[in-house]
C-alpha atoms as a PDB file:
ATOM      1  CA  UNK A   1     -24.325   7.569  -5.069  1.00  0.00           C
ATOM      2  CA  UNK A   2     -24.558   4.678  -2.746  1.00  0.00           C
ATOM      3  CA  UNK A   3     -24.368   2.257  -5.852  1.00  0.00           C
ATOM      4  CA  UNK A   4     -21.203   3.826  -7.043  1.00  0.00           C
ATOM      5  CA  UNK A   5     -19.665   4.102  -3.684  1.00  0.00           C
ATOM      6  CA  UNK A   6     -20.713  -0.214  -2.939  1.00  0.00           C
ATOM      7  CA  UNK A   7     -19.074  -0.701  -6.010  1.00  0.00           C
ATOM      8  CA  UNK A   8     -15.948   0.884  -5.666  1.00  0.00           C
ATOM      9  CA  UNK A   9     -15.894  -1.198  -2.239  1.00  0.00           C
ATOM     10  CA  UNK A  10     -16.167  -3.750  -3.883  1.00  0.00           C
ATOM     11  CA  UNK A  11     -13.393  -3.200  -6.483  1.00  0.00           C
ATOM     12  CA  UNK A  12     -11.013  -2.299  -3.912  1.00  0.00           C
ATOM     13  CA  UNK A  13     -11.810  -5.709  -1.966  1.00  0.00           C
ATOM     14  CA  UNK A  14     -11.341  -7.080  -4.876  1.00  0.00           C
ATOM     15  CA  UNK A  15      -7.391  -5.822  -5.370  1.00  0.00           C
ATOM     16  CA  UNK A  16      -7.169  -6.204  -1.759  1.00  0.00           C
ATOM     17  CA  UNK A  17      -7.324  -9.694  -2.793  1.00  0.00           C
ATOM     18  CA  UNK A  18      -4.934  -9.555  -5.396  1.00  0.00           C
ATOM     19  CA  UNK A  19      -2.352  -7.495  -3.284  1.00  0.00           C
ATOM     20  CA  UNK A  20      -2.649 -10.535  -0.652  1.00  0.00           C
ATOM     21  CA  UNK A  21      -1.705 -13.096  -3.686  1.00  0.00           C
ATOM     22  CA  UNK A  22       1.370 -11.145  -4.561  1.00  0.00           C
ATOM     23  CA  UNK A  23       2.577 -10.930  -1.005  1.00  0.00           C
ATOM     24  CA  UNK A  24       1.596 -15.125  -1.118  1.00  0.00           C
ATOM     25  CA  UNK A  25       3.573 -15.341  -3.506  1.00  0.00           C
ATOM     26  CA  UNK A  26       6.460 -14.200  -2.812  1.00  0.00           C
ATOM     27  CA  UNK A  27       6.724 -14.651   1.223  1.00  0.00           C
ATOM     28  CA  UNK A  28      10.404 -14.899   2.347  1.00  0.00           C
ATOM     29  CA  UNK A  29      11.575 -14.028  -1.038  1.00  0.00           C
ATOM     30  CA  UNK A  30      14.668 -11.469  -1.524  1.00  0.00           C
ATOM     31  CA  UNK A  31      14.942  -9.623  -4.320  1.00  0.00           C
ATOM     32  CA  UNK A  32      17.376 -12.000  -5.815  1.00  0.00           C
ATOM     33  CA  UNK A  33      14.924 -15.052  -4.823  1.00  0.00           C
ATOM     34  CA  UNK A  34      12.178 -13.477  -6.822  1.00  0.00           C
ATOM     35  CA  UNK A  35      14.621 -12.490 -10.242  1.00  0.00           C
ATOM     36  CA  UNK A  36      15.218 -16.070 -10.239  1.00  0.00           C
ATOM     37  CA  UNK A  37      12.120 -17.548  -9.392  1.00  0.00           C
ATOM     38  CA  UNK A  38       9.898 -17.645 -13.088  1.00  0.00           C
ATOM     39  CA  UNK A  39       7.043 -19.207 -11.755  1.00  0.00           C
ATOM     40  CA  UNK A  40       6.459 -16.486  -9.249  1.00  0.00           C
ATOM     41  CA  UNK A  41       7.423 -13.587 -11.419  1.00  0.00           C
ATOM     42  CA  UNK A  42       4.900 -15.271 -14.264  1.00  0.00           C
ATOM     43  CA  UNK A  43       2.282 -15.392 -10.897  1.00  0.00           C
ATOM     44  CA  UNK A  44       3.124 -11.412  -9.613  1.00  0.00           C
ATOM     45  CA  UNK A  45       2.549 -10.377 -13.416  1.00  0.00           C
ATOM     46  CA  UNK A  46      -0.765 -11.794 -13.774  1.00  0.00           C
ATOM     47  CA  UNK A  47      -1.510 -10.445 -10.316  1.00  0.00           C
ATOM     48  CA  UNK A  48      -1.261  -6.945 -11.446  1.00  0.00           C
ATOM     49  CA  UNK A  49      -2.624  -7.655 -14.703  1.00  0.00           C
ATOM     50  CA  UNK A  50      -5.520  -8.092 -12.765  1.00  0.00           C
ATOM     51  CA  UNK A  51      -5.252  -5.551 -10.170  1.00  0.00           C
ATOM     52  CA  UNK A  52      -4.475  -2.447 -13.963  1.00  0.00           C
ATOM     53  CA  UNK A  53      -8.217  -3.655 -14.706  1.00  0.00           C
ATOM     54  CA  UNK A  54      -9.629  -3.571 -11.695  1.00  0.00           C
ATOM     55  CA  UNK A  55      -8.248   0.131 -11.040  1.00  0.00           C
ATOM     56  CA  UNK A  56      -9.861   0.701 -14.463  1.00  0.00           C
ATOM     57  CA  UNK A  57     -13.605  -0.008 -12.893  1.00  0.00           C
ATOM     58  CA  UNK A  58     -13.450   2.505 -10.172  1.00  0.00           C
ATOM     59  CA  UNK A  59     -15.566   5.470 -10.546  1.00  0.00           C
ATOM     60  CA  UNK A  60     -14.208   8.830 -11.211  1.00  0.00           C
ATOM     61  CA  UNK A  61     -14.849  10.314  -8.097  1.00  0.00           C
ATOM     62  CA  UNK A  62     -13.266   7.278  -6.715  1.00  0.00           C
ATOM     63  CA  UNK A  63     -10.261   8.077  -8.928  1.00  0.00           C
ATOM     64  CA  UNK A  64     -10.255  11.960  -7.784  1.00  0.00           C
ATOM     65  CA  UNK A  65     -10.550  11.215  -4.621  1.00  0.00           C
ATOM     66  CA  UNK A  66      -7.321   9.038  -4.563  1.00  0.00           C
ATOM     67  CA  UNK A  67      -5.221  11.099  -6.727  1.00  0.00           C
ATOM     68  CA  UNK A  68      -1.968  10.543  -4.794  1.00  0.00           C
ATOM     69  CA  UNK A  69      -2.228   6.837  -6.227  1.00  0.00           C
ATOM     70  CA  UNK A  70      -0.642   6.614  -9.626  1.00  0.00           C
ATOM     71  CA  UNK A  71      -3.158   5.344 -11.666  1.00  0.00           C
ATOM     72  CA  UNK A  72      -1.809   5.497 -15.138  1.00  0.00           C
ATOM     73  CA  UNK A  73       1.619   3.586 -14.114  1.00  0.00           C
ATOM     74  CA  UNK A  74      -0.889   1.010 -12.339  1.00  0.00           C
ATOM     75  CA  UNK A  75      -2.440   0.470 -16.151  1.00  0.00           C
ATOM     76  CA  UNK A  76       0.783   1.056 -18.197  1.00  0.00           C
ATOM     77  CA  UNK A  77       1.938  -1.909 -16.039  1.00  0.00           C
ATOM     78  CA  UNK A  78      -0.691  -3.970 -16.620  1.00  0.00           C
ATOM     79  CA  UNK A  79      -0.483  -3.393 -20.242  1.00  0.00           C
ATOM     80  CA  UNK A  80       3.229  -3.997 -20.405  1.00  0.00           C
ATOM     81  CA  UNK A  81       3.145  -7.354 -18.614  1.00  0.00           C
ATOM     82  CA  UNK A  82       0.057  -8.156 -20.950  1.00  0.00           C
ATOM     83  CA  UNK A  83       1.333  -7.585 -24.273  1.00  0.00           C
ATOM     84  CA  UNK A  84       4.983  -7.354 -23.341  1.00  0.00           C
ATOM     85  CA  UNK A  85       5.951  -9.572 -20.787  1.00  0.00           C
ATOM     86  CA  UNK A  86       9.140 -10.577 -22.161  1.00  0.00           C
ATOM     87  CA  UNK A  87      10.689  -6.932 -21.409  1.00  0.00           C
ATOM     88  CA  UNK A  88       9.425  -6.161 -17.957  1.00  0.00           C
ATOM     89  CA  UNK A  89      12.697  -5.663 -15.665  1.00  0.00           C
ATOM     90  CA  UNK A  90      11.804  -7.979 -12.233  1.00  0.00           C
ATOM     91  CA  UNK A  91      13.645  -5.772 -10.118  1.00  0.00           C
ATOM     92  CA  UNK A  92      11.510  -2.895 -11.200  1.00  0.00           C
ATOM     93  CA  UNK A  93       8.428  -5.404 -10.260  1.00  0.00           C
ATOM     94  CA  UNK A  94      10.253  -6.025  -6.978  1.00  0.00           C
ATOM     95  CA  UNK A  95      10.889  -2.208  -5.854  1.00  0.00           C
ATOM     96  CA  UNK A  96       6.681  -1.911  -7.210  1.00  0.00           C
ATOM     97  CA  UNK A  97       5.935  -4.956  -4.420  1.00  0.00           C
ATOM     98  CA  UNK A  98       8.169  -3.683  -2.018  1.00  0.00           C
ATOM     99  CA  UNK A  99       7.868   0.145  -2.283  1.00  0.00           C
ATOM    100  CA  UNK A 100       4.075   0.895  -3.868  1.00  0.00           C
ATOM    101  CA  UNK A 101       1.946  -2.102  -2.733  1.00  0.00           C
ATOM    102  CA  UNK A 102       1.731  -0.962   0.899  1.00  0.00           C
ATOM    103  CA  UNK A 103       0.398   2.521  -0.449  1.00  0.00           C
ATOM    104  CA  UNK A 104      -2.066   1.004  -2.409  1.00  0.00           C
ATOM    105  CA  UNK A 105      -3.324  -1.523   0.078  1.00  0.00           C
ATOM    106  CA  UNK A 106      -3.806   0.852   2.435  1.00  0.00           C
ATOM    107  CA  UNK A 107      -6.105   2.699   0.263  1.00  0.00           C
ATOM    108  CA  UNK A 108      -8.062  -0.187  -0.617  1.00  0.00           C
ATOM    109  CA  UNK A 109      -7.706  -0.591   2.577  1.00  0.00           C
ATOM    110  CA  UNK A 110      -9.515   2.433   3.775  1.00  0.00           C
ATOM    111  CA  UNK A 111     -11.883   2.449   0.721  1.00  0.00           C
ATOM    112  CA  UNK A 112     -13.861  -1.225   1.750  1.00  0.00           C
ATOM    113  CA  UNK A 113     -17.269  -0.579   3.287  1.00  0.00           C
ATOM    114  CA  UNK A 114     -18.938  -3.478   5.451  1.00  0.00           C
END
C-alpha cells in the first residue's frame, strides 16, 4: 500500500508540474490573447497531453478515491490534441484552463506526500 500510495504522490507532483507550465504559459493572457497566440496553444496542448498520461498511471484506488475529477474527458483530451490537434476548439481549451485546472490542482494538490 505504501508503494502505491508514494507513487500516486508522485504522479500527482508530477501534473502539479504540468498544471504550473500551462498557467506559465499563458500568464496575462485573455481568452482572445491565447486564440491567437499558436505557439502557446501548440505549448497548453502538449501540456495536457502529458498531464491525459499521467492521470492514466494513478492507481485505482487513487482513481476511486477522486471520482469527482473527470477522468475520461482528462484522456479523451489528451487523445484529441494527440491525434487530432487540428480540430480542438481553443476556447474550449481556455474555459478547461480557466474553469477545471484549479479543481484538479487542488487535488494534486492534496494528494502529494512529503
Amino acid at each position: 500500500m505504501v508503494d502505491r500510495s508514494r507513487r500516486d504522490s508522485a504522479i500527482a507532483k508530477k501534473i502539479l508540474k504540468e498544471i504550473d507550465d500551462i498557467r506559465n504559459f499563458t500568464i496575462g493572457m485573455s481568452v482572445s490573447d491565447f486564440c491567437s497566440d499558436e505557439k502557446s496553444q501548440k505549448a497548453v496542448a502538449v501540456t495536457l497531453i502529458n498531464i491525459g498520461e499521467l492521470s492514466k498511471a494513478f492507481t485505482a484506488d487513487f482513481i476511486e478515491r477522486h471520482k469527482d475529477i473527470p477522468w475520461k474527458d482528462i484522456q479523451a483530451t489528451r487523445n484529441i490534441a494527440a491525434h487530432k490537434y487540428e480540430s480542438i476548439d481553443m476556447q474550449i481549451i481556455w474555459e478547461t484552463i480557466v474553469n477545471d485546472l484549479p479543481s484538479l490542482q487542488k487535488v494534486m494538490e492534496d494528494s502529494v506526500t512529503i
